[in-house]
N, C-alpha and C. Protein backbone atom coordinates (compact mmCIF):
# COMPACT_ATOMS: atom_id res chain seq x y z
N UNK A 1 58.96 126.26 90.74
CA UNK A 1 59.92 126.39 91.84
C UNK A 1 61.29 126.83 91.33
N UNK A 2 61.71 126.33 90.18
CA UNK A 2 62.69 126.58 90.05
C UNK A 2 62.85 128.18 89.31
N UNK A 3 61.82 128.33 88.86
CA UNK A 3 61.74 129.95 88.37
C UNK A 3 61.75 131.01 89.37
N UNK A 4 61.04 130.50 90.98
CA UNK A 4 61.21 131.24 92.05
C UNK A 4 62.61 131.27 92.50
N UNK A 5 63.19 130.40 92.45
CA UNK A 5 64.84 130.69 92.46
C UNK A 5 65.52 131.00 91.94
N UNK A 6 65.49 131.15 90.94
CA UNK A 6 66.26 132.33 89.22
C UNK A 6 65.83 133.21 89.57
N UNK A 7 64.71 133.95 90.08
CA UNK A 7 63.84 135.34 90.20
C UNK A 7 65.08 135.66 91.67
N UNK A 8 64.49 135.42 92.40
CA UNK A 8 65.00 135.32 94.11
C UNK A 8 66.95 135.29 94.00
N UNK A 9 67.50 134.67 92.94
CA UNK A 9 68.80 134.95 92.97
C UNK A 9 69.00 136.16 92.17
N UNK A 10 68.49 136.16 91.06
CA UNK A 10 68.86 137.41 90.06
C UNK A 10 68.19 138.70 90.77
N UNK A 11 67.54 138.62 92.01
CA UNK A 11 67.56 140.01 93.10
C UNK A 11 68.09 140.35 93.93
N UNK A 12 68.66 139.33 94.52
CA UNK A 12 69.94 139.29 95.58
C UNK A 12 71.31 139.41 94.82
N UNK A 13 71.55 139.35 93.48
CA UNK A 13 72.54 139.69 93.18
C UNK A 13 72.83 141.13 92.65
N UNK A 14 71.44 141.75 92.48
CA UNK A 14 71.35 143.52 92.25
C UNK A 14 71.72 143.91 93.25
N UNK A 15 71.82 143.33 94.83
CA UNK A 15 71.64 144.51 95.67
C UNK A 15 73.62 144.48 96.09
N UNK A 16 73.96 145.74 96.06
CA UNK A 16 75.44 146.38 96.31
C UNK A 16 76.43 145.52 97.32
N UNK A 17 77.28 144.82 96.67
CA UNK A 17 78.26 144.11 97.76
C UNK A 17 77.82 142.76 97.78
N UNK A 18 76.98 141.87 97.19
CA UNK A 18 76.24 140.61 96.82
C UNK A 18 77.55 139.73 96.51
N UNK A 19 77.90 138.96 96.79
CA UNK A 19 78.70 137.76 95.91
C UNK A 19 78.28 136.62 95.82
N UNK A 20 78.18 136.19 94.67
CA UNK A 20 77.72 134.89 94.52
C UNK A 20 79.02 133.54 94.77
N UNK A 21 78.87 132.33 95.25
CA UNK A 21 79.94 131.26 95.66
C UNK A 21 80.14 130.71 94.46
N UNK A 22 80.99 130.81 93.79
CA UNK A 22 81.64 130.11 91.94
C UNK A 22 81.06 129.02 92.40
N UNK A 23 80.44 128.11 92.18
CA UNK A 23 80.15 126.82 92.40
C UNK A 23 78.80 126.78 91.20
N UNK A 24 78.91 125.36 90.92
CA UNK A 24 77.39 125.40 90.00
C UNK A 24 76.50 124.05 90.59
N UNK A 25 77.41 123.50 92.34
CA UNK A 25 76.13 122.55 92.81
C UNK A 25 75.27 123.38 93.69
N UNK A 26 75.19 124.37 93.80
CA UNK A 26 73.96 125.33 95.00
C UNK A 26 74.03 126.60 94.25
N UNK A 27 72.95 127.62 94.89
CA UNK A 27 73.07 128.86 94.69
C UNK A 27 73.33 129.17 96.07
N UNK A 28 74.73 130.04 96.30
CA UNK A 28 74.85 130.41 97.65
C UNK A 28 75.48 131.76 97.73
N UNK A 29 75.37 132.79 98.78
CA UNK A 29 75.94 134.15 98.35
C UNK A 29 76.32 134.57 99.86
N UNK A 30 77.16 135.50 99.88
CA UNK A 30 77.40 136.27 100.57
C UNK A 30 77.21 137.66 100.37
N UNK A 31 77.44 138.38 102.19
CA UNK A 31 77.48 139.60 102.00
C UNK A 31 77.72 140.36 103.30
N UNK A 32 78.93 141.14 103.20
CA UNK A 32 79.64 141.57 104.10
C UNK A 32 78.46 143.01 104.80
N UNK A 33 78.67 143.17 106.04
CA UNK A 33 77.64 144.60 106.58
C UNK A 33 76.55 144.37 106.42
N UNK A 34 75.75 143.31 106.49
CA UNK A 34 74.11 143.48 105.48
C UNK A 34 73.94 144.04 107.16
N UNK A 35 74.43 143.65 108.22
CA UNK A 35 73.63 144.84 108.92
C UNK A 35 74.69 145.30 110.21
N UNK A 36 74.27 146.74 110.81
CA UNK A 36 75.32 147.24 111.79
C UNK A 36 75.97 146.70 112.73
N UNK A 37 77.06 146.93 113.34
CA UNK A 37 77.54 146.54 114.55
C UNK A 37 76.25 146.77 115.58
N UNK A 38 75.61 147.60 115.69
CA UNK A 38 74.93 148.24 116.96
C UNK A 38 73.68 147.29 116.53
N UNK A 39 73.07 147.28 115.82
CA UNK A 39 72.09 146.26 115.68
C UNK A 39 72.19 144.22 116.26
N UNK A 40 73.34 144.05 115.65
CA UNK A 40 73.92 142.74 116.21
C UNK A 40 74.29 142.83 117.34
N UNK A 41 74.50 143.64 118.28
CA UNK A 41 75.00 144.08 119.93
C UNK A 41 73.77 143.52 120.49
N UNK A 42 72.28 144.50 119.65
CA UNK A 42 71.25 144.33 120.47
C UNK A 42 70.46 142.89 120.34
N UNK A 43 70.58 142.45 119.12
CA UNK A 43 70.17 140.71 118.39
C UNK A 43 70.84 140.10 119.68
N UNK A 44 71.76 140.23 119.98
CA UNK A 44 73.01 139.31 120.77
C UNK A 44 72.26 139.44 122.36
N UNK A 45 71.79 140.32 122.68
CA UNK A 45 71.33 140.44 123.78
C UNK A 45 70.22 139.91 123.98
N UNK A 46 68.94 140.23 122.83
CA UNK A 46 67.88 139.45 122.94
C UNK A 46 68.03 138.14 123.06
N UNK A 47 68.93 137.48 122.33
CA UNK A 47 69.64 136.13 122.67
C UNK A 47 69.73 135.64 123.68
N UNK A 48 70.29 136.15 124.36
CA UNK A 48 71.03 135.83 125.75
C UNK A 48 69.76 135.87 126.40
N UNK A 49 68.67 136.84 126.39
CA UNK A 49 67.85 136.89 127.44
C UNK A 49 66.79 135.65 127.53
N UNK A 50 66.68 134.97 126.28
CA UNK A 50 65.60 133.94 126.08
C UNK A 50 66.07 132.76 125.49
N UNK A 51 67.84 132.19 125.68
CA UNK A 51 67.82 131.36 125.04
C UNK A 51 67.22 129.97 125.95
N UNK A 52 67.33 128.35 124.68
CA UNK A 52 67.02 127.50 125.40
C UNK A 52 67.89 126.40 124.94
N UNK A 53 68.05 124.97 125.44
CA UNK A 53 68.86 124.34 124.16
C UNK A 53 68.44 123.95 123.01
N UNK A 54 68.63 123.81 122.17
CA UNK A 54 68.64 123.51 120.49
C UNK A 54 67.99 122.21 120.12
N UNK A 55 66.77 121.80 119.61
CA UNK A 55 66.30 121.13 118.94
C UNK A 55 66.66 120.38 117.82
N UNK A 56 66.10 118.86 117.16
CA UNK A 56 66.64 118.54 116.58
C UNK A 56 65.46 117.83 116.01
N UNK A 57 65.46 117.60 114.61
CA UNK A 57 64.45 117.16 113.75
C UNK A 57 65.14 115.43 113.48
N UNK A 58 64.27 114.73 113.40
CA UNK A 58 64.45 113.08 112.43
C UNK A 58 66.30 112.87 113.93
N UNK A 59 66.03 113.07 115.14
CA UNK A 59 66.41 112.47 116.04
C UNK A 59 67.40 111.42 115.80
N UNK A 60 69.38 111.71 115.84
CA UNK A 60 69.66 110.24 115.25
C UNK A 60 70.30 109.76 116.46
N UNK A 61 70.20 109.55 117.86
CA UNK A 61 70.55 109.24 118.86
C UNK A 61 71.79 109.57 119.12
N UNK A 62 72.49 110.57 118.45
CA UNK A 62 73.61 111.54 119.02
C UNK A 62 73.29 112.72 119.29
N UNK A 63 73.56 112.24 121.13
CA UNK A 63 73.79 113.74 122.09
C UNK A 63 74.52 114.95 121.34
N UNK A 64 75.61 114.88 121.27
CA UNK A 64 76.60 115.81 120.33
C UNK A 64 76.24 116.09 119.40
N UNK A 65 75.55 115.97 118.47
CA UNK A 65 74.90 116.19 116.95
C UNK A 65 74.43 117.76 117.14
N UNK A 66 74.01 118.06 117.96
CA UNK A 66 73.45 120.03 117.93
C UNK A 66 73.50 120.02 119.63
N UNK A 67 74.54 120.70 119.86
CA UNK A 67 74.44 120.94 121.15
C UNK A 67 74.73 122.73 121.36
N UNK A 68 74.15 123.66 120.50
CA UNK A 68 73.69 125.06 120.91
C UNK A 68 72.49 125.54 121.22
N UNK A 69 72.54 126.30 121.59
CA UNK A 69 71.00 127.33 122.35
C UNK A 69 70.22 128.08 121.53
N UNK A 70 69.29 127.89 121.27
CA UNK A 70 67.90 128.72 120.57
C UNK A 70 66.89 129.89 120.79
N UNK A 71 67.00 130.66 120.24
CA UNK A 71 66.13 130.96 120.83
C UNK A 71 64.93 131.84 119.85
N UNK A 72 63.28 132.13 119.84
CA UNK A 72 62.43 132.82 119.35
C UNK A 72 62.94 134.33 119.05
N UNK A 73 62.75 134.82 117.89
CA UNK A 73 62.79 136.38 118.23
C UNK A 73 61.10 136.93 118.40
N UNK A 74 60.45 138.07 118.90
CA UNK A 74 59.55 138.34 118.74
C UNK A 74 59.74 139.07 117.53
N UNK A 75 58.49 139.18 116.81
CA UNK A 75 58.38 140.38 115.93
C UNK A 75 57.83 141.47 116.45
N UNK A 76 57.13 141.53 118.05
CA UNK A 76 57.24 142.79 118.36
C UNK A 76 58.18 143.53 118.76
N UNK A 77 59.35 142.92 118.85
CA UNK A 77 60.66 143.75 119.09
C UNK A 77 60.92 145.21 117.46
N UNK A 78 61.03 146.50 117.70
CA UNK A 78 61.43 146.86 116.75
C UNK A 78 62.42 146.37 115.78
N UNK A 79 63.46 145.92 116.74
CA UNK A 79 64.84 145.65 115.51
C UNK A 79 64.78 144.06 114.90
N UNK A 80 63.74 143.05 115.58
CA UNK A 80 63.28 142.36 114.53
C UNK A 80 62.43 142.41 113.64
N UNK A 81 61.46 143.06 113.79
CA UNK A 81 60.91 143.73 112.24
C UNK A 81 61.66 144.45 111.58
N UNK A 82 62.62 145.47 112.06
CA UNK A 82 63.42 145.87 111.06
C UNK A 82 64.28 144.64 109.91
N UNK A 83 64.66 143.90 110.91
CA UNK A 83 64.88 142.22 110.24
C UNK A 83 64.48 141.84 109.17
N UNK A 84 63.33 141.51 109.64
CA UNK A 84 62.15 140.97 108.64
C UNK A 84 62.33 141.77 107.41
N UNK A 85 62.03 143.16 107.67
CA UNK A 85 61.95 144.14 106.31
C UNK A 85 63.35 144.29 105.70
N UNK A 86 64.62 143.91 105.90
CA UNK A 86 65.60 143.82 105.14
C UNK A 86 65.59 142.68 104.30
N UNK A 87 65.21 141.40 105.08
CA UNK A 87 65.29 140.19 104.32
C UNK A 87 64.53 140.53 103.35
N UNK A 88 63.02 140.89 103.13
CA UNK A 88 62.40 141.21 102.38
C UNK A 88 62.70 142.48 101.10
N UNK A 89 63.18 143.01 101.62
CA UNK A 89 64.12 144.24 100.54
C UNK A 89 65.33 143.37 99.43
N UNK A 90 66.27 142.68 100.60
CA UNK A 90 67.00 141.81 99.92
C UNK A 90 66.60 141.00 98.64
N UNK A 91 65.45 140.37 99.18
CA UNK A 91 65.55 138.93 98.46
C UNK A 91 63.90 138.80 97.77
N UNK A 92 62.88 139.85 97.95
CA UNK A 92 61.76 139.73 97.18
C UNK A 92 60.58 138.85 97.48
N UNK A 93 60.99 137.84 99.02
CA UNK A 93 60.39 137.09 99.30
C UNK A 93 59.42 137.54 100.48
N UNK A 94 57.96 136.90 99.73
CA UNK A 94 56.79 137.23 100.93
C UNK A 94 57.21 136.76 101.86
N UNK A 95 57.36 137.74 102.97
CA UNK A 95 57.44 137.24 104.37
C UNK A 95 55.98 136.45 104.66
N UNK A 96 55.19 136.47 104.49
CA UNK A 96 54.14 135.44 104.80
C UNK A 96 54.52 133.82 104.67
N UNK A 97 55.75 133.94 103.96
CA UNK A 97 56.30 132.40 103.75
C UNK A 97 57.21 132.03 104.90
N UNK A 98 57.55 133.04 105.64
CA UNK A 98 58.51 132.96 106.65
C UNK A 98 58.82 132.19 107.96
N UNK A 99 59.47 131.80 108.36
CA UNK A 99 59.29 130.93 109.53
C UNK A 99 59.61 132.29 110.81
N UNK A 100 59.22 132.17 111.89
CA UNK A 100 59.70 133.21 112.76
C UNK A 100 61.50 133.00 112.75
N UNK A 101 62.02 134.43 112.48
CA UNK A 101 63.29 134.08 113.11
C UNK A 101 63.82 133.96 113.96
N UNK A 102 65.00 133.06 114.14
CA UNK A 102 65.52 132.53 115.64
C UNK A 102 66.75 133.34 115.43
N UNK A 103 67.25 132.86 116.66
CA UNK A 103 68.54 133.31 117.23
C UNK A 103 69.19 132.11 117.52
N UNK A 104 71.09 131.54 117.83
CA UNK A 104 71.54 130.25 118.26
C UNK A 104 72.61 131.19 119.09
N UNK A 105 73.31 130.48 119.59
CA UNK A 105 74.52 130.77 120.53
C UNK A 105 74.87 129.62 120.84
N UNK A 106 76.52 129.62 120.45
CA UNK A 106 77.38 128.96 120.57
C UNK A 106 78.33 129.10 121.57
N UNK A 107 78.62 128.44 122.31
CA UNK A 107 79.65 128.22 123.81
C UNK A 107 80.93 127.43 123.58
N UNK A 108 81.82 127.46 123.80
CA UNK A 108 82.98 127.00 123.66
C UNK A 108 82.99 125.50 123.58
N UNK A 109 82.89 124.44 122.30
CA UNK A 109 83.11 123.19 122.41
C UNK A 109 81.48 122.33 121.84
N UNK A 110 80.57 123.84 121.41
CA UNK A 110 79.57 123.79 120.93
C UNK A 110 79.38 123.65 119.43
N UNK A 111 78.39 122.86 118.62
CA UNK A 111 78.60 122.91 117.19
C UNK A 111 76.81 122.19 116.80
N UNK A 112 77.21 122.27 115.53
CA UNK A 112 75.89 121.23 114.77
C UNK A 112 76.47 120.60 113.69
N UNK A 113 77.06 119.51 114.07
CA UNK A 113 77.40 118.62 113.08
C UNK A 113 76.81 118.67 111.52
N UNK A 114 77.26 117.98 110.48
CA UNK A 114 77.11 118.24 109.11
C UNK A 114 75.76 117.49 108.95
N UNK A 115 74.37 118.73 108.73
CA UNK A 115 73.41 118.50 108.38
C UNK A 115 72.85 119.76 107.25
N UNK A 116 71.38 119.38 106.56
CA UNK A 116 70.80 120.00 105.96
C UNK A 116 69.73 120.70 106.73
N UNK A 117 69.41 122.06 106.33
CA UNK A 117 68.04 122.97 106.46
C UNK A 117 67.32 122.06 106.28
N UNK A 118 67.14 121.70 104.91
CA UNK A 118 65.49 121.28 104.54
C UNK A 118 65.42 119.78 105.43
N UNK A 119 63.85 119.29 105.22
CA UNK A 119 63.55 118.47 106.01
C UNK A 119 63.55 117.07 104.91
N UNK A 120 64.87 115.70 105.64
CA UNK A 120 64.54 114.49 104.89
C UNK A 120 63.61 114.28 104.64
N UNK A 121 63.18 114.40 102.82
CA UNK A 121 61.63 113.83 102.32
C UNK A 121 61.35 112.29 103.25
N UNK A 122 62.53 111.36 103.34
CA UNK A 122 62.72 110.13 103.60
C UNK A 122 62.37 109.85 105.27
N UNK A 123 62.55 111.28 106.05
CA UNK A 123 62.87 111.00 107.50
C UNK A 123 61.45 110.90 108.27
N UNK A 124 61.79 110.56 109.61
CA UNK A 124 60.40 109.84 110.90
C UNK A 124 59.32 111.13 110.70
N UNK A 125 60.48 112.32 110.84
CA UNK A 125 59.32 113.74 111.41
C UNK A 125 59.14 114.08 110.11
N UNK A 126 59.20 113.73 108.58
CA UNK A 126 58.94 114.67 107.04
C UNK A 126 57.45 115.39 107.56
N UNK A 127 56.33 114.28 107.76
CA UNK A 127 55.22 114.48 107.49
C UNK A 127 55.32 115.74 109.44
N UNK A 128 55.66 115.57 110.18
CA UNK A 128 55.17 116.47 111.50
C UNK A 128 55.84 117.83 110.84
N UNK A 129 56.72 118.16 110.39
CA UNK A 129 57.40 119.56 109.73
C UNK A 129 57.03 119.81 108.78
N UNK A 130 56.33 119.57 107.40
CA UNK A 130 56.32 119.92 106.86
C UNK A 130 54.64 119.41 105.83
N UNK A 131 54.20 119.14 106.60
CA UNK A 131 52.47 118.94 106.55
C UNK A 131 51.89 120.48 106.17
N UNK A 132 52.17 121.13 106.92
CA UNK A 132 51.28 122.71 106.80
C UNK A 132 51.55 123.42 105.93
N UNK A 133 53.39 123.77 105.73
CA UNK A 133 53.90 124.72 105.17
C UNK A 133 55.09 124.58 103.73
N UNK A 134 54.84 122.92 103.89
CA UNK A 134 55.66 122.65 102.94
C UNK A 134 57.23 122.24 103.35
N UNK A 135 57.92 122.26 101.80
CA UNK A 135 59.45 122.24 102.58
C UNK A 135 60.15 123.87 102.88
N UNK A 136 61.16 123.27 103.36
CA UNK A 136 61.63 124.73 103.63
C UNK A 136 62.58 125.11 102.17
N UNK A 137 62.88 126.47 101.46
CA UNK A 137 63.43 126.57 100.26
C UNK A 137 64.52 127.68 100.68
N UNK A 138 64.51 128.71 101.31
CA UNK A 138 66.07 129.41 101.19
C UNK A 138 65.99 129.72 103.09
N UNK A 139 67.39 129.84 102.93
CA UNK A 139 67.86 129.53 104.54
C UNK A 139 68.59 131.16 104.49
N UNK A 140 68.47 132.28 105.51
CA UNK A 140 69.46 133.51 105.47
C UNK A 140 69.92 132.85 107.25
N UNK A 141 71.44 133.47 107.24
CA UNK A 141 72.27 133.15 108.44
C UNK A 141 73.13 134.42 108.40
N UNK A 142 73.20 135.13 109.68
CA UNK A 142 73.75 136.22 109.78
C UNK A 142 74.41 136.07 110.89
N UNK A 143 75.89 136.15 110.60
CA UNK A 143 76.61 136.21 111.91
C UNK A 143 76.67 137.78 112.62
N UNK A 144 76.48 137.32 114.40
CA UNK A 144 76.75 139.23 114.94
C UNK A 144 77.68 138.87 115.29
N UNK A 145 79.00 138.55 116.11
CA UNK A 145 80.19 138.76 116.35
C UNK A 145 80.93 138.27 115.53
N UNK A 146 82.62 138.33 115.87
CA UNK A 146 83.78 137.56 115.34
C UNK A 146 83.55 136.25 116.61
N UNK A 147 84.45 135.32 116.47
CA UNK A 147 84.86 134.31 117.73
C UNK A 147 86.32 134.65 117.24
N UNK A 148 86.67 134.03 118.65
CA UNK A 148 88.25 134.48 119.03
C UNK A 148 89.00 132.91 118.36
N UNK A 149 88.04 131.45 118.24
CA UNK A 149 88.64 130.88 117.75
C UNK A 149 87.55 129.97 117.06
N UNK A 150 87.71 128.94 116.03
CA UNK A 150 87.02 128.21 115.43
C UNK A 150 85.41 128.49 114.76
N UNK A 151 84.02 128.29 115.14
CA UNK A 151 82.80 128.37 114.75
C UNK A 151 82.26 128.67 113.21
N UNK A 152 83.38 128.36 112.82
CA UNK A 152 83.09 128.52 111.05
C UNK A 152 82.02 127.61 110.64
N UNK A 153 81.59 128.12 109.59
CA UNK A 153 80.35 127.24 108.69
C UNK A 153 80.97 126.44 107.56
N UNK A 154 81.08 125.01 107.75
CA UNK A 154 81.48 124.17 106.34
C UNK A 154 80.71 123.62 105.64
N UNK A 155 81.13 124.16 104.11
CA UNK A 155 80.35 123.37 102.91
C UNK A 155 81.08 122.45 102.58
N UNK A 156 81.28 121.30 102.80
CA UNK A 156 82.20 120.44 102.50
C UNK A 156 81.88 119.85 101.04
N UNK A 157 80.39 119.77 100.21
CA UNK A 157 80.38 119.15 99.01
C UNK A 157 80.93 120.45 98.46
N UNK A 158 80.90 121.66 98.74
CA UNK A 158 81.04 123.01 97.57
C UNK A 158 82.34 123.38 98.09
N UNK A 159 83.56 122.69 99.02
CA UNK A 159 84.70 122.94 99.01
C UNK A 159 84.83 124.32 99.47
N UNK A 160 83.67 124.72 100.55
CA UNK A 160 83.69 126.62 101.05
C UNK A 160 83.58 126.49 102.38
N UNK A 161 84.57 127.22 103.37
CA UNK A 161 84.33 127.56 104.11
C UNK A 161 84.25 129.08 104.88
N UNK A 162 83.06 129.53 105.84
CA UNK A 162 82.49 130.74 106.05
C UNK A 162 82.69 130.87 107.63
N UNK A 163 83.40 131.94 107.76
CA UNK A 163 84.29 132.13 109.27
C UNK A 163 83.55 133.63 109.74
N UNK A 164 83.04 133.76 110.85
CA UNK A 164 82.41 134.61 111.45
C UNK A 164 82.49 136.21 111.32
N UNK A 165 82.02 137.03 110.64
CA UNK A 165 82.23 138.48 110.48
C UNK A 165 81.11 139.52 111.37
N UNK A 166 81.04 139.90 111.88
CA UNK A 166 80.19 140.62 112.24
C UNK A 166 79.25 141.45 111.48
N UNK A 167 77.92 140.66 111.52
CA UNK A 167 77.06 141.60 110.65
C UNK A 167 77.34 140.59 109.17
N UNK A 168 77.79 139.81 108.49
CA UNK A 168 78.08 139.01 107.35
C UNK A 168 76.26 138.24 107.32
N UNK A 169 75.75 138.13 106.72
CA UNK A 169 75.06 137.77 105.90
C UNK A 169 75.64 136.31 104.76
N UNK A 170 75.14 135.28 105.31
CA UNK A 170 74.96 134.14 103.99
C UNK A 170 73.61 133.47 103.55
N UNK A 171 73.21 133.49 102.51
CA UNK A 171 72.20 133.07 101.99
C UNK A 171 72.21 131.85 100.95
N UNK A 172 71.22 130.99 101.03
CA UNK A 172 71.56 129.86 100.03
C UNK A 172 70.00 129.48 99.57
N UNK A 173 69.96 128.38 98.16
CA UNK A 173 68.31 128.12 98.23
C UNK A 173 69.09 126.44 98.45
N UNK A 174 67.81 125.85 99.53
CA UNK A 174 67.87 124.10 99.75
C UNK A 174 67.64 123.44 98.66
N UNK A 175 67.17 123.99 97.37
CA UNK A 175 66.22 123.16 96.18
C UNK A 175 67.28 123.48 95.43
N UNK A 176 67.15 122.27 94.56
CA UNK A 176 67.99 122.25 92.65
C UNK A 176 67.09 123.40 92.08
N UNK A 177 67.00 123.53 90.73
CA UNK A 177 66.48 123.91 89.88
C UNK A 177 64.90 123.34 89.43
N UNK A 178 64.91 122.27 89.77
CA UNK A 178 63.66 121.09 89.57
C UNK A 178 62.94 121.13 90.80
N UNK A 179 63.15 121.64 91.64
CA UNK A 179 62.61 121.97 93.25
C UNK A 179 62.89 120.97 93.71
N UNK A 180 63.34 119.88 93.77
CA UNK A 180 64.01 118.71 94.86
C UNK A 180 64.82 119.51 95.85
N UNK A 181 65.38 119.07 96.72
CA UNK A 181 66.26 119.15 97.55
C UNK A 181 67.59 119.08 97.26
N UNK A 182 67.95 119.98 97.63
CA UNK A 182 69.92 119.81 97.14
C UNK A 182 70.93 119.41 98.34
N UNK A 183 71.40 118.20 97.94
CA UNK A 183 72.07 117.40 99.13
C UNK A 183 73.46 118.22 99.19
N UNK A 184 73.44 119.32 98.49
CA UNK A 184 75.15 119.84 98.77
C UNK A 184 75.41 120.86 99.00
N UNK A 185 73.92 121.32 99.70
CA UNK A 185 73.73 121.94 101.01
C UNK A 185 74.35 122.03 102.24
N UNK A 186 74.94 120.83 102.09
CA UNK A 186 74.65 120.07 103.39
C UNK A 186 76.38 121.28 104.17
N UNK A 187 76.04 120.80 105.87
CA UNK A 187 76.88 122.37 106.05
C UNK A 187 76.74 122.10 107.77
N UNK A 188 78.05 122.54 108.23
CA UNK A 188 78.97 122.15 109.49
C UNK A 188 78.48 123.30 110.05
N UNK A 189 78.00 123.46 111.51
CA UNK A 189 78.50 124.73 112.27
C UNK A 189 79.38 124.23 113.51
N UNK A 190 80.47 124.84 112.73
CA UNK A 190 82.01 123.70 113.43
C UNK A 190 82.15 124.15 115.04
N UNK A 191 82.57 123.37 115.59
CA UNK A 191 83.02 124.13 117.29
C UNK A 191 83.40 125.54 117.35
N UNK A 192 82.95 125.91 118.32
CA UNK A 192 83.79 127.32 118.60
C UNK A 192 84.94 126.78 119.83
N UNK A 193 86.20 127.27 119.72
CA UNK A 193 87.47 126.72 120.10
C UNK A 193 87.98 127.82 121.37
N UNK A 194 87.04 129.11 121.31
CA UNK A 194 87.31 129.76 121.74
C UNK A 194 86.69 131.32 122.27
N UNK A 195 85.92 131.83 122.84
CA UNK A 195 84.33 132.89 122.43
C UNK A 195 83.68 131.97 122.78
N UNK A 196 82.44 133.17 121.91
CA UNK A 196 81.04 132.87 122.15
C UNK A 196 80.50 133.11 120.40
N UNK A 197 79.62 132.16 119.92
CA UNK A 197 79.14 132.95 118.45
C UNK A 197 77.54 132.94 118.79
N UNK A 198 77.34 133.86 117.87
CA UNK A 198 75.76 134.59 118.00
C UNK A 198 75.59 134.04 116.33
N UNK A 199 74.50 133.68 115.93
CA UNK A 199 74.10 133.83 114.82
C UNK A 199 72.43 134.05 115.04
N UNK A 200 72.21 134.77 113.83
CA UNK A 200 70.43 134.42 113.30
C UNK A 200 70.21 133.31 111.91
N UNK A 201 68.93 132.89 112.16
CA UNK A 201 68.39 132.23 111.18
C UNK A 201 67.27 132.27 110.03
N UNK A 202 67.02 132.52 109.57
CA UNK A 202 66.00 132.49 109.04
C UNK A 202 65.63 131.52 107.88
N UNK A 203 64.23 130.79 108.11
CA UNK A 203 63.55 129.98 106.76
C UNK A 203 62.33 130.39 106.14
N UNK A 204 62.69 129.87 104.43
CA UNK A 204 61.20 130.30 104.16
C UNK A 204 60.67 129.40 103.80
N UNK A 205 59.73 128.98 103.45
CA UNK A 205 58.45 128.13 103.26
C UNK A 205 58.44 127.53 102.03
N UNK A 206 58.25 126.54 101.23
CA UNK A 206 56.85 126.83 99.88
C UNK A 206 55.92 127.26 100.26
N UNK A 207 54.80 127.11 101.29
CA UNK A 207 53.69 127.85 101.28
C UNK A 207 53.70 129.04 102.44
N UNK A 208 52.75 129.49 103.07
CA UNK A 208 52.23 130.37 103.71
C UNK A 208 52.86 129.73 105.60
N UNK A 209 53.53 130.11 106.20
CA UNK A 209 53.67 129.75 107.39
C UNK A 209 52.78 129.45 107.98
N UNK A 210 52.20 128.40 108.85
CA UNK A 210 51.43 128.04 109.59
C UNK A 210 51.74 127.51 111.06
N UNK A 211 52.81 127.74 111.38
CA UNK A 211 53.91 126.76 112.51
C UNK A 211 52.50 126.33 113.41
């Protein structure tokens, strides 16, 4: 595992405009343009047409804890397979490990409090999420608009915070080096104060997707 993440970073850092986050508790990167204005116009729309509200894993009886909208992308849409095949150009990873990607939207006063991707080894749902496919190991998040105020992403153990660009690309792996889980991951999607934010998601697997 941990060799799949030395491999998987040392390819995402070949590709043009890559930055890696100075930090040595995560591997986390950015990357400005990974895709067009006109592409995120149309992501943003598919959005809108199918969202629902936002789900929540290991349930901690706060309403407020994720209160944005979700939604499926198809992969028969062209410009989400085009998707698919960038992540895969990017980062070297079998899409067969892939979770379908989603879409979220954020509304004014909307957020997801400071949680992790991967799934608590410790928590109620470990065994309902992650029975088939394993844990989840790298998370891609692509913002399509700016917001007019707030919806930034906080790393509060890695002292980083990531404010909405259009088309920006962030990528991180959930695992140490030893394949455990890395608690300093852990990461705010703060209110939006003002707008609307669009993001995508994407997870990949240890094994073969099976949802």
């Amino acid at each position: 595992m941990g060799e799949l993440g030395e491999s998987v970073a040392a390819r995402v850092l070949a590709w043009p405009g890559v930055q890696r986050v100075p930090t040595p508790k995560a591997e986390i990167f950015q990357l400005r343009r990974f895709i067009a204005p006109d592409l995120c116009t149309r992501l943003v729309a598919l959005i809108d047409a199918d969202r629902r509200p936002s789900q929540l894993a290991d349930d901690n009886g706060d309403p407020g804890f994720r209160t944005s909208e979700t939604c499926d992308l198809s992969d028969a849409e062209a410009d989400v397979r085009a998707l698919e095949e960038r992540f895969c150009a990017l980062s070297g990873l079998d899409p067969a490990f892939g979770e379908p990607i989603q879409g979220q939207r954020y509304a004014v006063g909307q957020e997801f409090k400071p949680h992790t991707d991967y799934f608590d080894p410790h928590g109620a749902d470990y065994g309902k999420f992650c029975a088939l496919s394993g844990q989840r190991t790298w998370t891609f998040m692509i913002y399509l608009n700016e917001v007019a105020a707030g919806g930034a992403t906080r790393f509060r153990m890695l002292d980083k915070t990531f404010r909405p660009e259009v088309g920006k690309l962030l990528l991180w792996n959930n695992r140490l080096p030893d394949g455990q889980v890395n608690p300093a991951t852990l990461h705010h999607g703060m209110k939006v104060r003002k707008g609307v934010k669009y993001v995508i998601t994407k997870w990949y697997r240890e094994e073969v997707w099976r949802g």
